[in-house]
C-alpha atoms as a PDB file:
ATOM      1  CA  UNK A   1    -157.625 -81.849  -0.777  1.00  0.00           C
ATOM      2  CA  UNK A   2    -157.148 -82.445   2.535  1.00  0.00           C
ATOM      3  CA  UNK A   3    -155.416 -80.545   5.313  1.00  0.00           C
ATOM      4  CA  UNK A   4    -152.403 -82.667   6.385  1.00  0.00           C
ATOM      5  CA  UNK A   5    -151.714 -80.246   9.756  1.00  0.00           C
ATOM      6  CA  UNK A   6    -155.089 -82.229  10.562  1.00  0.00           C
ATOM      7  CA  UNK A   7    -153.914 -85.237  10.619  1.00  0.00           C
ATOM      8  CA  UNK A   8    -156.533 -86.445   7.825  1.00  0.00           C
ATOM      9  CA  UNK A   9    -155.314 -88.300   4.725  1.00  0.00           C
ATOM     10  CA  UNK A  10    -151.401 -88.457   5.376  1.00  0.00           C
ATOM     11  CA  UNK A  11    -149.329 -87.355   1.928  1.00  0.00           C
ATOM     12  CA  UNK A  12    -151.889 -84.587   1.041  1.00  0.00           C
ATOM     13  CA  UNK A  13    -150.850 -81.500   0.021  1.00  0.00           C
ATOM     14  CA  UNK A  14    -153.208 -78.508   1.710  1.00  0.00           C
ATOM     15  CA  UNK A  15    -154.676 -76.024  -1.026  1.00  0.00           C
ATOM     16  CA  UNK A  16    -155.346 -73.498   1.483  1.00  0.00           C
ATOM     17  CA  UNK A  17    -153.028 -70.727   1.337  1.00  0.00           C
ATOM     18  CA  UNK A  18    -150.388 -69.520   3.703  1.00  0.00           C
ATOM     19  CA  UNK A  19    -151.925 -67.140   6.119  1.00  0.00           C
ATOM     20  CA  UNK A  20    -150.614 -63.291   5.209  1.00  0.00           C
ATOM     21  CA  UNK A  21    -148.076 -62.865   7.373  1.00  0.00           C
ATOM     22  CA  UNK A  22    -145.801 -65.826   6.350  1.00  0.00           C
ATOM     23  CA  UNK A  23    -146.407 -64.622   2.628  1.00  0.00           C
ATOM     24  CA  UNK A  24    -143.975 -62.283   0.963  1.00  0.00           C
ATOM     25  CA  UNK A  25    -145.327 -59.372  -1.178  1.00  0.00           C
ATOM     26  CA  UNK A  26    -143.883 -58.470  -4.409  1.00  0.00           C
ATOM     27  CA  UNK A  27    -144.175 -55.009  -5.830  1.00  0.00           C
ATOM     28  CA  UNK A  28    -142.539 -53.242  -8.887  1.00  0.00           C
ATOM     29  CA  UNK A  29    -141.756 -50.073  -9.876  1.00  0.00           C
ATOM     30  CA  UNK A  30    -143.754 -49.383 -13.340  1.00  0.00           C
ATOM     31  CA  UNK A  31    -142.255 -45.763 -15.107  1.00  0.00           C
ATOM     32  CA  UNK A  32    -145.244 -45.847 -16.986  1.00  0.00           C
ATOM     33  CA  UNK A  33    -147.592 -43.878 -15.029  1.00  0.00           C
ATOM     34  CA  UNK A  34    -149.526 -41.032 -16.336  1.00  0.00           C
ATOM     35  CA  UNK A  35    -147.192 -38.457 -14.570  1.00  0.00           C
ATOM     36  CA  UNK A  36    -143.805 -40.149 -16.100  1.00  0.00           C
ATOM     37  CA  UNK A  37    -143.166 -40.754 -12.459  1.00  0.00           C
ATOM     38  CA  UNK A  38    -144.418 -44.275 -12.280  1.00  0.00           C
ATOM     39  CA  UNK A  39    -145.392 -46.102  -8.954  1.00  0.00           C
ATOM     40  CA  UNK A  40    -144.741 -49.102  -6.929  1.00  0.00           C
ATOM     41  CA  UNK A  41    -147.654 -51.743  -7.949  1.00  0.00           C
ATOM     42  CA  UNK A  42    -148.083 -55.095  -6.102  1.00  0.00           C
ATOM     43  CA  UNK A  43    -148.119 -58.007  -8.542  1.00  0.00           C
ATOM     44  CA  UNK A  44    -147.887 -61.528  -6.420  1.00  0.00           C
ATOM     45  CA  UNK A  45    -146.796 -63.070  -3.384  1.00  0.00           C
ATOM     46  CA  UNK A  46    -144.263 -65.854  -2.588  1.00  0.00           C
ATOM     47  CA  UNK A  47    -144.536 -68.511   0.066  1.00  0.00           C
ATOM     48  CA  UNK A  48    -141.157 -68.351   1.137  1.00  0.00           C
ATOM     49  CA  UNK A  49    -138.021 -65.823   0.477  1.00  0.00           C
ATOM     50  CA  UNK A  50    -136.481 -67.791  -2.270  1.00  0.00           C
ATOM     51  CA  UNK A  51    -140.237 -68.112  -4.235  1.00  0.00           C
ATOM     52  CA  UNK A  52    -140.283 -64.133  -3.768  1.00  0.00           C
ATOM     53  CA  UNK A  53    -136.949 -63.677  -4.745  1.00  0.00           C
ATOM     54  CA  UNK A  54    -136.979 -65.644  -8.219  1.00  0.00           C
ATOM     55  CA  UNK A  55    -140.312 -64.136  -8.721  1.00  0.00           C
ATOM     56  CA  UNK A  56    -138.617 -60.413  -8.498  1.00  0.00           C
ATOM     57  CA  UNK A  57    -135.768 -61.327 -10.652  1.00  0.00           C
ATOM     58  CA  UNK A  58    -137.937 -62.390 -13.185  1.00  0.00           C
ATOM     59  CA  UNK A  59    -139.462 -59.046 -13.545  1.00  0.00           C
ATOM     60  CA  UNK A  60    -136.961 -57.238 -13.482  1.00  0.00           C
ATOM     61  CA  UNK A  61    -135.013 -59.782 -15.912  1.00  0.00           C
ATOM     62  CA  UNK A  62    -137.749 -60.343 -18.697  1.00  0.00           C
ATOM     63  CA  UNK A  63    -137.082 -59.985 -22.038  1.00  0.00           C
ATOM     64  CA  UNK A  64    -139.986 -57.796 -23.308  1.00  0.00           C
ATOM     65  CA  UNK A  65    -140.542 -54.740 -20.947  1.00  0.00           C
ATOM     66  CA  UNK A  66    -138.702 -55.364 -17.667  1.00  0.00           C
ATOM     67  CA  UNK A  67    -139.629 -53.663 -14.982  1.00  0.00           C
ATOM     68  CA  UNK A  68    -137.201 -51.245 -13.360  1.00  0.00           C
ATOM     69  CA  UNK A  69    -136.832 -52.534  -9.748  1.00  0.00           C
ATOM     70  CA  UNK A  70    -138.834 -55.223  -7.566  1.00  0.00           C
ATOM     71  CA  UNK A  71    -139.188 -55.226  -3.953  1.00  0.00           C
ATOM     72  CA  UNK A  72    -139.740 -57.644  -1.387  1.00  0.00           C
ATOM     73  CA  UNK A  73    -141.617 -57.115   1.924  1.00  0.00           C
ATOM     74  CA  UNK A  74    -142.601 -59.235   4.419  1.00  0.00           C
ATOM     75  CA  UNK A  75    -144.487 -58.542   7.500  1.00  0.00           C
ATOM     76  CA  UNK A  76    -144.384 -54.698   6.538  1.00  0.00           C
ATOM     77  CA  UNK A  77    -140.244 -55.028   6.575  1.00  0.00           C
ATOM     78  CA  UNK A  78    -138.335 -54.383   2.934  1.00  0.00           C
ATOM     79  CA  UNK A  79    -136.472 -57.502   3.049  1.00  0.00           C
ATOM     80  CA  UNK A  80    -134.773 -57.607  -0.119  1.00  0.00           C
ATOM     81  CA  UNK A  81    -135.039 -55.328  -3.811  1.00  0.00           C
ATOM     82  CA  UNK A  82    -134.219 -56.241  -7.361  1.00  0.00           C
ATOM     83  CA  UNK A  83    -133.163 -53.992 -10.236  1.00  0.00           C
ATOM     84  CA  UNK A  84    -132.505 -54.516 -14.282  1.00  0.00           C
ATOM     85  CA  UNK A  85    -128.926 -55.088 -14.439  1.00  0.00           C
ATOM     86  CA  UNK A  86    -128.324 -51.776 -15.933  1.00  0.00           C
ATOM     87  CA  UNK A  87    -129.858 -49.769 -13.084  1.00  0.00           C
ATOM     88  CA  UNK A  88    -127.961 -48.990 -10.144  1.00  0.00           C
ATOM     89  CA  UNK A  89    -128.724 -49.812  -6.937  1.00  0.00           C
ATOM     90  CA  UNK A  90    -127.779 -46.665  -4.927  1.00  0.00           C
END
């Protein structure tokens, strides 16, 4: 595909990804670790806040093993956190 910031082949959609810092990473926290303490894990990125947001809902959501909290960071910056519904936020 072509690049349309390029101004090559109007209508095309770029496949080359967002550079890193207008991604937002998405890491949950997995109790299953050897020590029964668990550990945040990265799992994906979004391209925008609302991508990253319905990404970490879903995990935390899920049917079959939810995770107990997601967190979203961009730039560094926690800019938003998930939980199951029957975990507290404090």
């Amino acid at each position: 595909m072509e690049r349309p910031d390029i101004g090559v082949g109007a209508g095309h959609i770029s496949c080359t990804p967002a550079p890193a810092d207008q991604l937002f990473e998405i890491a949950v926290l997995d109790p299953s670790g050897e020590d029964g303490q668990g550990g945040w894990h990265t799992i994906g990125w979004g391209v925008d806040r609302r991508h990253a947001d319905s990404i970490a809902e879903s995990f935390v959501t899920r049917p079959l093993r939810p995770y107990q909290a997601a967190r979203i960071r961009h730039n560094g910056h926690l800019v938003g956190e998930h939980r199951r519904p029957d975990q507290p936020l404090g």
